[in-house]
N, C-alpha and C. Protein backbone atom coordinates (compact mmCIF):
# COMPACT_ATOMS: atom_id res chain seq x y z
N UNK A 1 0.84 -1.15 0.00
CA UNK A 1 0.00 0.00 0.00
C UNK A 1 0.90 1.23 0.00
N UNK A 2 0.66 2.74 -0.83
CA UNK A 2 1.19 3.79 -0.61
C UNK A 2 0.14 4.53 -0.34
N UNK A 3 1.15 5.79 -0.08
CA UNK A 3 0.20 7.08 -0.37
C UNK A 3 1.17 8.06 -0.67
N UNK A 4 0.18 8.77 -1.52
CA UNK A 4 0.82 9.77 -2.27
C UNK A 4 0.72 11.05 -2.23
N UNK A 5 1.35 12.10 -1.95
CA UNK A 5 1.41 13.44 -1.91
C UNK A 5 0.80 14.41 -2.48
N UNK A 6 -0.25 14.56 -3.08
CA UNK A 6 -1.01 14.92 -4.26
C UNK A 6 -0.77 16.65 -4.38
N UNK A 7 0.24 16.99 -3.70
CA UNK A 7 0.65 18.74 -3.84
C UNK A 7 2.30 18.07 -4.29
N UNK A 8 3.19 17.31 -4.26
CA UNK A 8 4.61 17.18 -4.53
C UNK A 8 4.40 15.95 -5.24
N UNK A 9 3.77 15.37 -5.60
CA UNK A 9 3.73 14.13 -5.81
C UNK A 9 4.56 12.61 -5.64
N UNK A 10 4.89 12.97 -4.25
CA UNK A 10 6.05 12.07 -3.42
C UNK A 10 4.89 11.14 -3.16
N UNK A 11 5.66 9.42 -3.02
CA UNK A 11 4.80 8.73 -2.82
C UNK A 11 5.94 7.93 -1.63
N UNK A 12 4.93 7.13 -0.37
CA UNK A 12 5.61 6.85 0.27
C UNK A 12 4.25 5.05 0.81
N UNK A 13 5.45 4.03 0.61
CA UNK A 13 4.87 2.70 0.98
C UNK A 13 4.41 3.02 2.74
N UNK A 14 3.62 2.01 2.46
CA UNK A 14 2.98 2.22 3.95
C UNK A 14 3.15 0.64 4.49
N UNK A 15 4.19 0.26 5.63
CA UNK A 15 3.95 -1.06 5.82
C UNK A 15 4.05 -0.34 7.32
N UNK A 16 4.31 -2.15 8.04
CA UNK A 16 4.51 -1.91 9.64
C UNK A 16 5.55 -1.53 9.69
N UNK A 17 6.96 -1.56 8.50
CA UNK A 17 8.38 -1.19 8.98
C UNK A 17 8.71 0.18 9.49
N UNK A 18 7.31 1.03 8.92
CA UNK A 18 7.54 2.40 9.46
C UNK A 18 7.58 2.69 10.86
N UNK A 19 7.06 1.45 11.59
CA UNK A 19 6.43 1.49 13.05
C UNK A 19 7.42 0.19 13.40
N UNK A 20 7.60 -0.32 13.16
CA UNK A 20 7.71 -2.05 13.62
C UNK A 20 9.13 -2.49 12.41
N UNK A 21 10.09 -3.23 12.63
CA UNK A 21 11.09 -3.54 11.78
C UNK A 21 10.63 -5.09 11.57
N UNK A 22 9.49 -6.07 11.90
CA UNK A 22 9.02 -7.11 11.69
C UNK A 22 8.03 -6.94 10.35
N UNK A 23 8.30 -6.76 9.44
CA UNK A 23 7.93 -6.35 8.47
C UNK A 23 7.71 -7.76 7.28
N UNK A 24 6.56 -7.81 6.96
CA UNK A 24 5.91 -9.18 5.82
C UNK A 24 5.23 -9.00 4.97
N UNK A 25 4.74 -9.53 4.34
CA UNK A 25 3.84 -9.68 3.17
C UNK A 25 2.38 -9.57 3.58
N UNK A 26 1.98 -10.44 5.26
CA UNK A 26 0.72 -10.57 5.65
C UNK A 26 -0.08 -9.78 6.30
N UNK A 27 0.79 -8.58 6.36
CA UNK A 27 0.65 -7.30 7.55
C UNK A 27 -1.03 -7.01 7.21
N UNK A 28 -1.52 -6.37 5.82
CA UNK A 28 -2.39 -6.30 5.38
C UNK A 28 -3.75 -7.02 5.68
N UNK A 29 -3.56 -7.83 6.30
CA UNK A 29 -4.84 -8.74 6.32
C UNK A 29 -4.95 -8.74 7.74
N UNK A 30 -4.20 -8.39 8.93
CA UNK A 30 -4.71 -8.22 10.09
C UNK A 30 -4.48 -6.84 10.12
N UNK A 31 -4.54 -5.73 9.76
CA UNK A 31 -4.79 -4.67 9.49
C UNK A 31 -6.37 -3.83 9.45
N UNK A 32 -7.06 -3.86 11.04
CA UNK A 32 -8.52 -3.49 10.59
C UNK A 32 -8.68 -2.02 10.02
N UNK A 33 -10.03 -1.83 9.38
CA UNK A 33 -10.42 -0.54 9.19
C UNK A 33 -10.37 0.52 10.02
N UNK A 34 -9.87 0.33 11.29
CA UNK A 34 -9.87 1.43 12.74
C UNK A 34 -8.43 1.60 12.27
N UNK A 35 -7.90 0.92 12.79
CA UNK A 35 -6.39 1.05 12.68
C UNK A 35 -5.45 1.62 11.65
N UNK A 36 -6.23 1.39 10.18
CA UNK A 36 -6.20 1.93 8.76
C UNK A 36 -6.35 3.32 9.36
N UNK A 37 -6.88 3.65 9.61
CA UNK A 37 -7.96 5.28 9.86
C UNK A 37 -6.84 5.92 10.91
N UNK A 38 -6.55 4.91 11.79
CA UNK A 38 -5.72 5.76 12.85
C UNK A 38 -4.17 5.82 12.29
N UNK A 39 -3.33 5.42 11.47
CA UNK A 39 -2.37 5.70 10.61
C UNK A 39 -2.78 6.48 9.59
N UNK A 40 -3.48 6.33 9.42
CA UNK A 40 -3.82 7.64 8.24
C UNK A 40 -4.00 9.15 9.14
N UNK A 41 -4.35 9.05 10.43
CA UNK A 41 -3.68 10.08 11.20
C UNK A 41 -3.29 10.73 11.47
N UNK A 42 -2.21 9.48 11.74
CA UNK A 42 -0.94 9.47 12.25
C UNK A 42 -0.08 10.34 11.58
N UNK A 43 0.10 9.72 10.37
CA UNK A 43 0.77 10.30 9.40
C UNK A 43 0.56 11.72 8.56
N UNK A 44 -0.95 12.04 8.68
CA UNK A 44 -1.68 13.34 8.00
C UNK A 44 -2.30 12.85 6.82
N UNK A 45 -2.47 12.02 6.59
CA UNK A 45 -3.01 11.48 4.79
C UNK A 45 -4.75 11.13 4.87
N UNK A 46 -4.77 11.79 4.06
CA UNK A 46 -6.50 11.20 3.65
C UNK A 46 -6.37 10.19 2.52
N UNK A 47 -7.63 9.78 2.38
CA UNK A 47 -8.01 8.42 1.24
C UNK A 47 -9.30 8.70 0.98
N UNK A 48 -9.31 7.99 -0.34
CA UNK A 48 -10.60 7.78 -0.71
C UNK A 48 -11.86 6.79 -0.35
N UNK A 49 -12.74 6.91 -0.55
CA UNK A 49 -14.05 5.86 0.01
C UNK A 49 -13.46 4.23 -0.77
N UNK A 50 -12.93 4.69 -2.20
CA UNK A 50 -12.48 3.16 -2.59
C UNK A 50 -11.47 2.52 -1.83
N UNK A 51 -10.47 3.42 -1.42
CA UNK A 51 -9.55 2.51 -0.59
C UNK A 51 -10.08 1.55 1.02
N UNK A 52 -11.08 2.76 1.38
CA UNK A 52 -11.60 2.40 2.61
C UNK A 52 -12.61 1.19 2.65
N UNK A 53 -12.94 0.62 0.87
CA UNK A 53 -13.40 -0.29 0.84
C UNK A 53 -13.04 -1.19 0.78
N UNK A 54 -11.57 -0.88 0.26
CA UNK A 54 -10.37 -2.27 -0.19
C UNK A 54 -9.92 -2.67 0.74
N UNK A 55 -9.71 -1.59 1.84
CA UNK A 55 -9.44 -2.08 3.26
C UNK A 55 -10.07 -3.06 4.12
N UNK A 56 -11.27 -2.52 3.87
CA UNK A 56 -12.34 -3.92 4.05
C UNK A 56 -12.53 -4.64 3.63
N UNK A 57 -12.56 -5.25 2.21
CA UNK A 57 -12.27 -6.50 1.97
C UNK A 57 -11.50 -6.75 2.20
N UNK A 58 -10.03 -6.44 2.28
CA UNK A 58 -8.93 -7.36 2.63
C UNK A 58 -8.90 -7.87 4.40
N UNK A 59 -9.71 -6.92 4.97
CA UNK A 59 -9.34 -7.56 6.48
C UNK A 59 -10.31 -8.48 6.20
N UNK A 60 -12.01 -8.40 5.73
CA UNK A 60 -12.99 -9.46 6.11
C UNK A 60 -12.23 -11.34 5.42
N UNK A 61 -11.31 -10.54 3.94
CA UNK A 61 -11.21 -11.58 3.53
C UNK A 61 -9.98 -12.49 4.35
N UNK A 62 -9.12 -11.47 4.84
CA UNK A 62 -8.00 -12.32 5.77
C UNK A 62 -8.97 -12.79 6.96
N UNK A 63 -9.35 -12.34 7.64
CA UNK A 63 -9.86 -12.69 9.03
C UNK A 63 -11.41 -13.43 8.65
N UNK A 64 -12.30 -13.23 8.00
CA UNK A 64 -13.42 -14.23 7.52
C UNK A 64 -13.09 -14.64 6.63
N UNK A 65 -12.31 -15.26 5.83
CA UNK A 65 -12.62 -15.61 4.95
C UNK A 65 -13.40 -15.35 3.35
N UNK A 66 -14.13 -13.84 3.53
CA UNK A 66 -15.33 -13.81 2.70
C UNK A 66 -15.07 -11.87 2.91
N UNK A 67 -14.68 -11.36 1.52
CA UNK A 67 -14.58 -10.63 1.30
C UNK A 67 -15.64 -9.58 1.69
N UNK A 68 -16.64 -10.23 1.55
CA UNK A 68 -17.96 -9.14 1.77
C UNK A 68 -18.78 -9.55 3.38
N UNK A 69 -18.07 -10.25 4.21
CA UNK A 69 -18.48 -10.37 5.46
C UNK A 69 -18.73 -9.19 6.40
N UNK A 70 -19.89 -9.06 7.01
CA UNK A 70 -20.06 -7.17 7.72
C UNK A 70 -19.00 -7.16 8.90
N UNK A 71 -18.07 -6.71 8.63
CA UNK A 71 -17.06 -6.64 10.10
C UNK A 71 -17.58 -6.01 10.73
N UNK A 72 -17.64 -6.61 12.52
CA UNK A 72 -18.18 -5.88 13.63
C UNK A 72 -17.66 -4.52 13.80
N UNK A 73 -18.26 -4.09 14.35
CA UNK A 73 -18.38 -2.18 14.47
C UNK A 73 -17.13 -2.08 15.19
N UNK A 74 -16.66 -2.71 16.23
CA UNK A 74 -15.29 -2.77 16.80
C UNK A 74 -14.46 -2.53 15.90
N UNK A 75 -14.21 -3.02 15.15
CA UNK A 75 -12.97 -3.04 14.30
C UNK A 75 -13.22 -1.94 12.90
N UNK A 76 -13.89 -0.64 13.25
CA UNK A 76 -14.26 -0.12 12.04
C UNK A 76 -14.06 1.70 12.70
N UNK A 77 -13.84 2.90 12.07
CA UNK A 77 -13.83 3.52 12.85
C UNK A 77 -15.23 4.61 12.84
N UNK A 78 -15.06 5.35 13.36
CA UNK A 78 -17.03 6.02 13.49
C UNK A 78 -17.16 6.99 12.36
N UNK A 79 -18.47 7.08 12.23
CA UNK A 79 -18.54 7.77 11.48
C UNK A 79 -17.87 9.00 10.67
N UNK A 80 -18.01 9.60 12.24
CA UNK A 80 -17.07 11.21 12.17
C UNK A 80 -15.54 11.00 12.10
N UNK A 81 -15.03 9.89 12.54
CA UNK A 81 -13.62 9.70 12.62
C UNK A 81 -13.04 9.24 11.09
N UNK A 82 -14.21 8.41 9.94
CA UNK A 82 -14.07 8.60 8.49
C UNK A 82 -13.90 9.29 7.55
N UNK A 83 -14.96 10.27 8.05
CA UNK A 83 -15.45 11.28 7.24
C UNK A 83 -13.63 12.11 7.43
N UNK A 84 -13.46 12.28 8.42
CA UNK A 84 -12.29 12.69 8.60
C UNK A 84 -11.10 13.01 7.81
N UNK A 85 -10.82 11.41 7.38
CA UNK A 85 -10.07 11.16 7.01
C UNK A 85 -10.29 10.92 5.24
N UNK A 86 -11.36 11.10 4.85
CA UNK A 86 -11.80 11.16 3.40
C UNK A 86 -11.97 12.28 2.77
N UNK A 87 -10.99 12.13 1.37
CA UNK A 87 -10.64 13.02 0.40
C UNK A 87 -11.91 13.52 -0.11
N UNK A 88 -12.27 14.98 0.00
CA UNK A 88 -13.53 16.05 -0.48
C UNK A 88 -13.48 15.44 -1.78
């Protein structure tokens, strides 16, 4: 996953190595939609509604199995804390 600078157009990967030097391939799939939201933060970056969907399939599909499974509200962040973080 990146994100990209959309005023310099610097693009920068987003793994756990930024945080964590245990760094894999599988990071992504225990990665919930809260946690997505709270690195996006972290860092200052917004996203789009598509990414925030891709995000969700990839956790329902790592952790259920089933891409389109409704992940519990726990693992998702609130309303206002989305909106937040989503590109006008």
């Amino acid at each position: 996953m990146t994100a990209t600078n959309t005023k310099n157009g610097k693009t920068l990967a987003i793994t756990p190595k930024l945080f964590d030097e245990n760094d894999s391939e599988e990071w992504g799939v225990c990665i919930s939609p809260l946690m997505f939201n709270h690195l996006a933060r972290v860092l200052s970056l917004v996203y789009t509604t598509e990414t925030h969907e891709r995000i969700c399939s990839i956790f329902a599909k790592g952790n259920y199995n089933d891409e389109n499974y409704p992940i519990p509200a726990f693992y998702m962040p609130t309303n206002v804390n989305l909106l937040e973080m989503l590109i006008d």
